[in-house]
C-alpha atoms as a PDB file:
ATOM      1  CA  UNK A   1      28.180  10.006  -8.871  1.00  0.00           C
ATOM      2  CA  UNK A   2      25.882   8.667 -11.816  1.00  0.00           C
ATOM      3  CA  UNK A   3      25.875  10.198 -15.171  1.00  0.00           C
ATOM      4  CA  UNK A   4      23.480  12.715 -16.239  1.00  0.00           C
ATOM      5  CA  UNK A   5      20.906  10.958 -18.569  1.00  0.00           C
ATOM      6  CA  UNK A   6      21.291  12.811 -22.040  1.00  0.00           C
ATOM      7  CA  UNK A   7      18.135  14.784 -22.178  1.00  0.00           C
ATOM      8  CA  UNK A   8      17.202  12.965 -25.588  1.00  0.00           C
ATOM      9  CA  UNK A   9      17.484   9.652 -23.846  1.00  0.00           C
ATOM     10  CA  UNK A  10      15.204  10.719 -21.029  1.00  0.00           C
ATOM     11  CA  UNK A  11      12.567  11.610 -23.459  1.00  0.00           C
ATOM     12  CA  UNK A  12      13.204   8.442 -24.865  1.00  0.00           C
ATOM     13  CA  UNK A  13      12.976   6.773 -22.938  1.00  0.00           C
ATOM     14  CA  UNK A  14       9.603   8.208 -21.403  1.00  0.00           C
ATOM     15  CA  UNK A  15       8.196   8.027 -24.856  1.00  0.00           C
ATOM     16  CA  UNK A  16       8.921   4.194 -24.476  1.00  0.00           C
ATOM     17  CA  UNK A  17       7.541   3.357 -21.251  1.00  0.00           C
ATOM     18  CA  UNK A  18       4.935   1.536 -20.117  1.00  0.00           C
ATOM     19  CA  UNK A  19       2.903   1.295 -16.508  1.00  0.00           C
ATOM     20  CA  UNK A  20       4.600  -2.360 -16.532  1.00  0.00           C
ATOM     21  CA  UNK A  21       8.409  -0.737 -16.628  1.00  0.00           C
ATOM     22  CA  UNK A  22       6.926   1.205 -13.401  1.00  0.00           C
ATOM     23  CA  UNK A  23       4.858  -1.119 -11.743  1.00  0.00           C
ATOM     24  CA  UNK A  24       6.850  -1.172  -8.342  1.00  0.00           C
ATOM     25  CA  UNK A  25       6.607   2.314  -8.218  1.00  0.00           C
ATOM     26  CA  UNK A  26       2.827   2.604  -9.143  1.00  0.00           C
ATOM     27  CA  UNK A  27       2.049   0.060  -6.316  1.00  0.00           C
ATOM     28  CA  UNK A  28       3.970   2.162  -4.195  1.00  0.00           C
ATOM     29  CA  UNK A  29       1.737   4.809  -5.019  1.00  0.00           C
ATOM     30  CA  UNK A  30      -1.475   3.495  -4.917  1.00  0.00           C
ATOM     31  CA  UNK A  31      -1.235   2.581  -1.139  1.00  0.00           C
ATOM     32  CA  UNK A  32       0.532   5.305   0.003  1.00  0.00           C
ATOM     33  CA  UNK A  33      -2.309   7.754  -1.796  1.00  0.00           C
ATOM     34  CA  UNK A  34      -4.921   4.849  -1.133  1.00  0.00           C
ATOM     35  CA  UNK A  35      -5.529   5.044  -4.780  1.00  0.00           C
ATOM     36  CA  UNK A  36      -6.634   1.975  -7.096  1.00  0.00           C
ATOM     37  CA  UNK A  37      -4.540  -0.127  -8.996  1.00  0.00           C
ATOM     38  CA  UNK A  38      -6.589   0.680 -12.393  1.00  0.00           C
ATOM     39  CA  UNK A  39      -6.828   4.775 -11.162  1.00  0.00           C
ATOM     40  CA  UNK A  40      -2.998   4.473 -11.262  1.00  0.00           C
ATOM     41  CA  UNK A  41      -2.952   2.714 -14.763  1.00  0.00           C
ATOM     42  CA  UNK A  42      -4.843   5.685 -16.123  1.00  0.00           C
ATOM     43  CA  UNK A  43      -2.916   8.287 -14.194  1.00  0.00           C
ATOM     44  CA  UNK A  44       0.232   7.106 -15.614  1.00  0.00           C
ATOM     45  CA  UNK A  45      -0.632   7.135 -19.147  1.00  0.00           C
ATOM     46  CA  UNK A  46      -1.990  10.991 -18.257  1.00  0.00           C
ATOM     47  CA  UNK A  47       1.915  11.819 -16.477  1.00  0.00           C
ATOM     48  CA  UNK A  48       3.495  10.185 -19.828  1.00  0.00           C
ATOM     49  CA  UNK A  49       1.298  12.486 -22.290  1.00  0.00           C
ATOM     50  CA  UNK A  50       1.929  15.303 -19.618  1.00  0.00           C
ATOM     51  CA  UNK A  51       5.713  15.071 -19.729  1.00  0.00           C
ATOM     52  CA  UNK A  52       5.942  14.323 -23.727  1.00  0.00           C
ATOM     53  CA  UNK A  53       3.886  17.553 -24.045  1.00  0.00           C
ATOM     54  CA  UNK A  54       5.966  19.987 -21.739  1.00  0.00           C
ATOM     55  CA  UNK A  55       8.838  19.275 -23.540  1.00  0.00           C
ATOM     56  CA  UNK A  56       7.662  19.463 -26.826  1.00  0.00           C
ATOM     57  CA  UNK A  57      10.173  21.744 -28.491  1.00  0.00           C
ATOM     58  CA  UNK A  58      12.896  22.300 -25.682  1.00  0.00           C
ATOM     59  CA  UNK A  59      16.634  21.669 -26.591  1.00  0.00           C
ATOM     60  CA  UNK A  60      18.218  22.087 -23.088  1.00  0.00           C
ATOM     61  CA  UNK A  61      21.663  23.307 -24.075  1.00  0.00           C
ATOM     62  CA  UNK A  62      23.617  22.106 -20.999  1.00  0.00           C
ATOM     63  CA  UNK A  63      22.276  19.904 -17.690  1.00  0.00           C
ATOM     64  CA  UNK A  64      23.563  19.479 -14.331  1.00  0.00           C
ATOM     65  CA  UNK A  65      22.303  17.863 -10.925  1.00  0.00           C
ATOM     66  CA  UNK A  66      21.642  20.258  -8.440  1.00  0.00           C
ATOM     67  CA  UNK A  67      22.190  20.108  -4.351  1.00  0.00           C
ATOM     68  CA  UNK A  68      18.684  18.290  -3.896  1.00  0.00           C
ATOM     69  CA  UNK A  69      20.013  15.595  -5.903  1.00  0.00           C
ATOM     70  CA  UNK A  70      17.535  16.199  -9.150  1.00  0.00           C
ATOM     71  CA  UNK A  71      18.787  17.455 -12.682  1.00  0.00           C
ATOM     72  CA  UNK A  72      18.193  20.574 -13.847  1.00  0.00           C
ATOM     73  CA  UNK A  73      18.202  21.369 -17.575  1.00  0.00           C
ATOM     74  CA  UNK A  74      19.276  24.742 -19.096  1.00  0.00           C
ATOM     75  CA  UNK A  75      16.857  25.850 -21.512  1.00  0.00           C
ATOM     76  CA  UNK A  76      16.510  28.539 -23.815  1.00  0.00           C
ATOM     77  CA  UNK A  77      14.309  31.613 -22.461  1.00  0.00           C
ATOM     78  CA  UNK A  78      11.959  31.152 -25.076  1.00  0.00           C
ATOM     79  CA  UNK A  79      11.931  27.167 -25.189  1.00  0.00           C
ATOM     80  CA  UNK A  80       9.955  27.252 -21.633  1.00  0.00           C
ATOM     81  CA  UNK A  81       6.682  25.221 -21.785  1.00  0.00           C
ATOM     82  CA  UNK A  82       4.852  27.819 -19.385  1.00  0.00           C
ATOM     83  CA  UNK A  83       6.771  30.628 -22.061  1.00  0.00           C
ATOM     84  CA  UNK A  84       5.484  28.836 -24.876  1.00  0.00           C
ATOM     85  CA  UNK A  85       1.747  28.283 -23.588  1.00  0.00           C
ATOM     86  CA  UNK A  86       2.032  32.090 -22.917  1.00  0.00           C
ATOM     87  CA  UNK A  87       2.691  32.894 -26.647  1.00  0.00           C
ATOM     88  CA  UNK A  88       0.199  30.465 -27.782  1.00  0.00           C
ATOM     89  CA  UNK A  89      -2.456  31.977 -25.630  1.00  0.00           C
ATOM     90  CA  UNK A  90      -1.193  35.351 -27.394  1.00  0.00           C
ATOM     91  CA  UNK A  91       0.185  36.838 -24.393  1.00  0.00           C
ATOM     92  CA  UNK A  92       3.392  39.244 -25.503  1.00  0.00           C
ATOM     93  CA  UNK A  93       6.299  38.239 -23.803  1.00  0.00           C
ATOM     94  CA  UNK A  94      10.043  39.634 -23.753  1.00  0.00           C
ATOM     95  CA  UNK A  95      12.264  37.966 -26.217  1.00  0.00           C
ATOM     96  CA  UNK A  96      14.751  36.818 -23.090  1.00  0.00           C
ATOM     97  CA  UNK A  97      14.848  36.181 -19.182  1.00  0.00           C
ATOM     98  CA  UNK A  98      14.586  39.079 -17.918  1.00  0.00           C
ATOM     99  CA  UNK A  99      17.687  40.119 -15.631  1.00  0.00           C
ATOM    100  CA  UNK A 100      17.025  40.098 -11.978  1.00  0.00           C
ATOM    101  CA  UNK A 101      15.799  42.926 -10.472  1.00  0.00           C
ATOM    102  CA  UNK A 102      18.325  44.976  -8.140  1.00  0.00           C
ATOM    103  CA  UNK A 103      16.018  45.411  -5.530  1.00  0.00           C
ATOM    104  CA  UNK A 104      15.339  42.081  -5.030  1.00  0.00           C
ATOM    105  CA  UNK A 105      18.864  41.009  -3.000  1.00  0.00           C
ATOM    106  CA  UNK A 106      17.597  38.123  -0.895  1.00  0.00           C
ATOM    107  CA  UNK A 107      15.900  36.463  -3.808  1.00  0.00           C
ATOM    108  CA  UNK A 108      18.828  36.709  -6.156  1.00  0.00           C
ATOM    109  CA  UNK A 109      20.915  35.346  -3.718  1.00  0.00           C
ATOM    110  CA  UNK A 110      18.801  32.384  -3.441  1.00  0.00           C
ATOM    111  CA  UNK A 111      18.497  31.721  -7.396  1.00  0.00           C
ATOM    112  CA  UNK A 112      22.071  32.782  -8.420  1.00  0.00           C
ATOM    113  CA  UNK A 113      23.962  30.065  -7.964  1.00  0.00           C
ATOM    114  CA  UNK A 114      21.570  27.376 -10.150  1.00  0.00           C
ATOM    115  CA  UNK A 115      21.166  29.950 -12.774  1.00  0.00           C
ATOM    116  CA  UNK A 116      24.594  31.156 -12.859  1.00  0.00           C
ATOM    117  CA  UNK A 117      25.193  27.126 -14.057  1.00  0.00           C
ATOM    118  CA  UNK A 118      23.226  27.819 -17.146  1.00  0.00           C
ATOM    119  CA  UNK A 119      24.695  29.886 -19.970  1.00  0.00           C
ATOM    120  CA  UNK A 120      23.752  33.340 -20.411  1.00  0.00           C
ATOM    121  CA  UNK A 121      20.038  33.311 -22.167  1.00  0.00           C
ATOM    122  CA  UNK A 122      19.043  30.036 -20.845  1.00  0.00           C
ATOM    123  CA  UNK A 123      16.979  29.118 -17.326  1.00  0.00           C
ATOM    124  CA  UNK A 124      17.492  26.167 -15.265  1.00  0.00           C
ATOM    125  CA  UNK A 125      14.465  23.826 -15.199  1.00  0.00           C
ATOM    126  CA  UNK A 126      14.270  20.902 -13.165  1.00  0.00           C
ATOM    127  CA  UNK A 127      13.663  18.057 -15.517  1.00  0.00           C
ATOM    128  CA  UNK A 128      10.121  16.880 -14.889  1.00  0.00           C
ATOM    129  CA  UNK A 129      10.107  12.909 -14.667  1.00  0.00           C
ATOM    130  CA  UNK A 130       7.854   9.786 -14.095  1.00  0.00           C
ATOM    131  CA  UNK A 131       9.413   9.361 -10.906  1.00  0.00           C
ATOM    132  CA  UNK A 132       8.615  12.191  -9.935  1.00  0.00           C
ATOM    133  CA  UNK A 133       4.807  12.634 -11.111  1.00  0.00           C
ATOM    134  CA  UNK A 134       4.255   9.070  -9.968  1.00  0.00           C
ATOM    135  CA  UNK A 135       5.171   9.263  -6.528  1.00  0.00           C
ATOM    136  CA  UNK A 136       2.472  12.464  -5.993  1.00  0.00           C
ATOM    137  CA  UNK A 137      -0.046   9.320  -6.501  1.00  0.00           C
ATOM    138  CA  UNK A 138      -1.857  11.714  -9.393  1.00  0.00           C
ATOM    139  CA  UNK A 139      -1.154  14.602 -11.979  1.00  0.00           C
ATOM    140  CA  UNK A 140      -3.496  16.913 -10.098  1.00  0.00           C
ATOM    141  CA  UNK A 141      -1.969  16.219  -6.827  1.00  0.00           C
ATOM    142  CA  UNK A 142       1.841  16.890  -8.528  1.00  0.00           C
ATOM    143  CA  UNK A 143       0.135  20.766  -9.539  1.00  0.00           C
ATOM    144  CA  UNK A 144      -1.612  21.389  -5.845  1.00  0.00           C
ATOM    145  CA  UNK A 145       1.634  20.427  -4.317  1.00  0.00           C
ATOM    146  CA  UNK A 146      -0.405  18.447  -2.265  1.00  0.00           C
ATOM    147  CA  UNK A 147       1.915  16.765   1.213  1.00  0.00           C
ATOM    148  CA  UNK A 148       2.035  13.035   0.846  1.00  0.00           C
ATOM    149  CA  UNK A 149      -0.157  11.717   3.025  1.00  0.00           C
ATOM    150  CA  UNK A 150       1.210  10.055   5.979  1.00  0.00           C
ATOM    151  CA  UNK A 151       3.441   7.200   5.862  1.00  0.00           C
ATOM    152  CA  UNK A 152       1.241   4.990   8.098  1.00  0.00           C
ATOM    153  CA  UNK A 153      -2.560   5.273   9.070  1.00  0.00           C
ATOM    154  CA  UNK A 154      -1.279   5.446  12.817  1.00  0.00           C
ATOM    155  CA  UNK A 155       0.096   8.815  12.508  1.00  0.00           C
ATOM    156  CA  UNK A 156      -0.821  11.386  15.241  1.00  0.00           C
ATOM    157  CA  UNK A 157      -2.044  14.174  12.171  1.00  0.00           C
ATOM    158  CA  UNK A 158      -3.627  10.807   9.862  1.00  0.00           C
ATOM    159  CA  UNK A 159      -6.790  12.743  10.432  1.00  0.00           C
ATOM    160  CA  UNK A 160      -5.903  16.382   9.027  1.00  0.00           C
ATOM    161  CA  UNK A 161      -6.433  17.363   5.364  1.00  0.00           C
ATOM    162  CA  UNK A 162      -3.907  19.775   3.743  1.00  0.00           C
ATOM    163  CA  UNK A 163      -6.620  23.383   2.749  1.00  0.00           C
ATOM    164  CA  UNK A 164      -5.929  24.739  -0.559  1.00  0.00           C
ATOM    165  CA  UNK A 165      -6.384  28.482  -0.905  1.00  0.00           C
END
């Protein structure tokens, strides 16, 4: 099993690159998505500033790789992006994760065993990468959770559209 990139190193490294260092991978993109080459150029530099911004300010204190294969980073309750846009916007927040509810078995069952690998005070987020954004084709696709669309045009379902509600 590979190493866990140091979380500084990822951030790095993503400060660093370029839509050349991912050009393979943009390609890939633009035909699966049927997106232009120069649409992808601009997307990318949107993912890079995206990513550089979300982690402005988080200090993961521990990382592992989870069962899906992706790492997760432990981060402080407070160090959250979506926590952190919440204060900025002036909403009041509790000072730490809140403690799952007792009444919510099934749910706690699913979650405890990736939070359990983060210390006490911290949440597990999985680390949000080019790779990632990139192969969603573009940055608002990656926040509709939009399916990929189908791997070749002679799919039975080529024809349906994914409704958002």
């Amino acid at each position: 099993m590979a190493a866990i990139e140091a979380f500084d190193a990822f951030l790095a490294r993503t400060r660093d690159a370029t839509a050349a260092d991912y050009a393979v991978e943009l390609a890939r993109a633009a035909e699966q998505w049927t997106l232009p080459a120069d649409k992808m150029a601009t997307e990318f530099k949107k993912m890079k500033s995206h990513i550089l911004h979300y982690y402005e300010g988080v200090h993961p204190t521990s990382s592992f790789v989870n069962a899906g294969g992706q790492v997760v980073d432990c981060v402080p309750f407070g160090q959250q992006p979506t926590v952190r846009a919440a204060v900025a916007a002036g909403q009041e927040l509790p000072l730490e994760a809140p403690r799952p509810s007792s009444t919510s078995g099934h749910q706690r069952r699913e979650a405890a065993p990736t939070a359990s690998l983060c210390p006490e005070g911290n949440v597990p987020l999985v680390r949000l990468t080019l790779e990632r954004l990139i192969a969603m084709g573009t940055l608002e696709n990656f926040f509709h959770k939009s399916p990929p669309p189908p791997a070749s045009e002679h799919t039975p379902n080529s024809g349906r559209h994914r409704e958002h509600h």
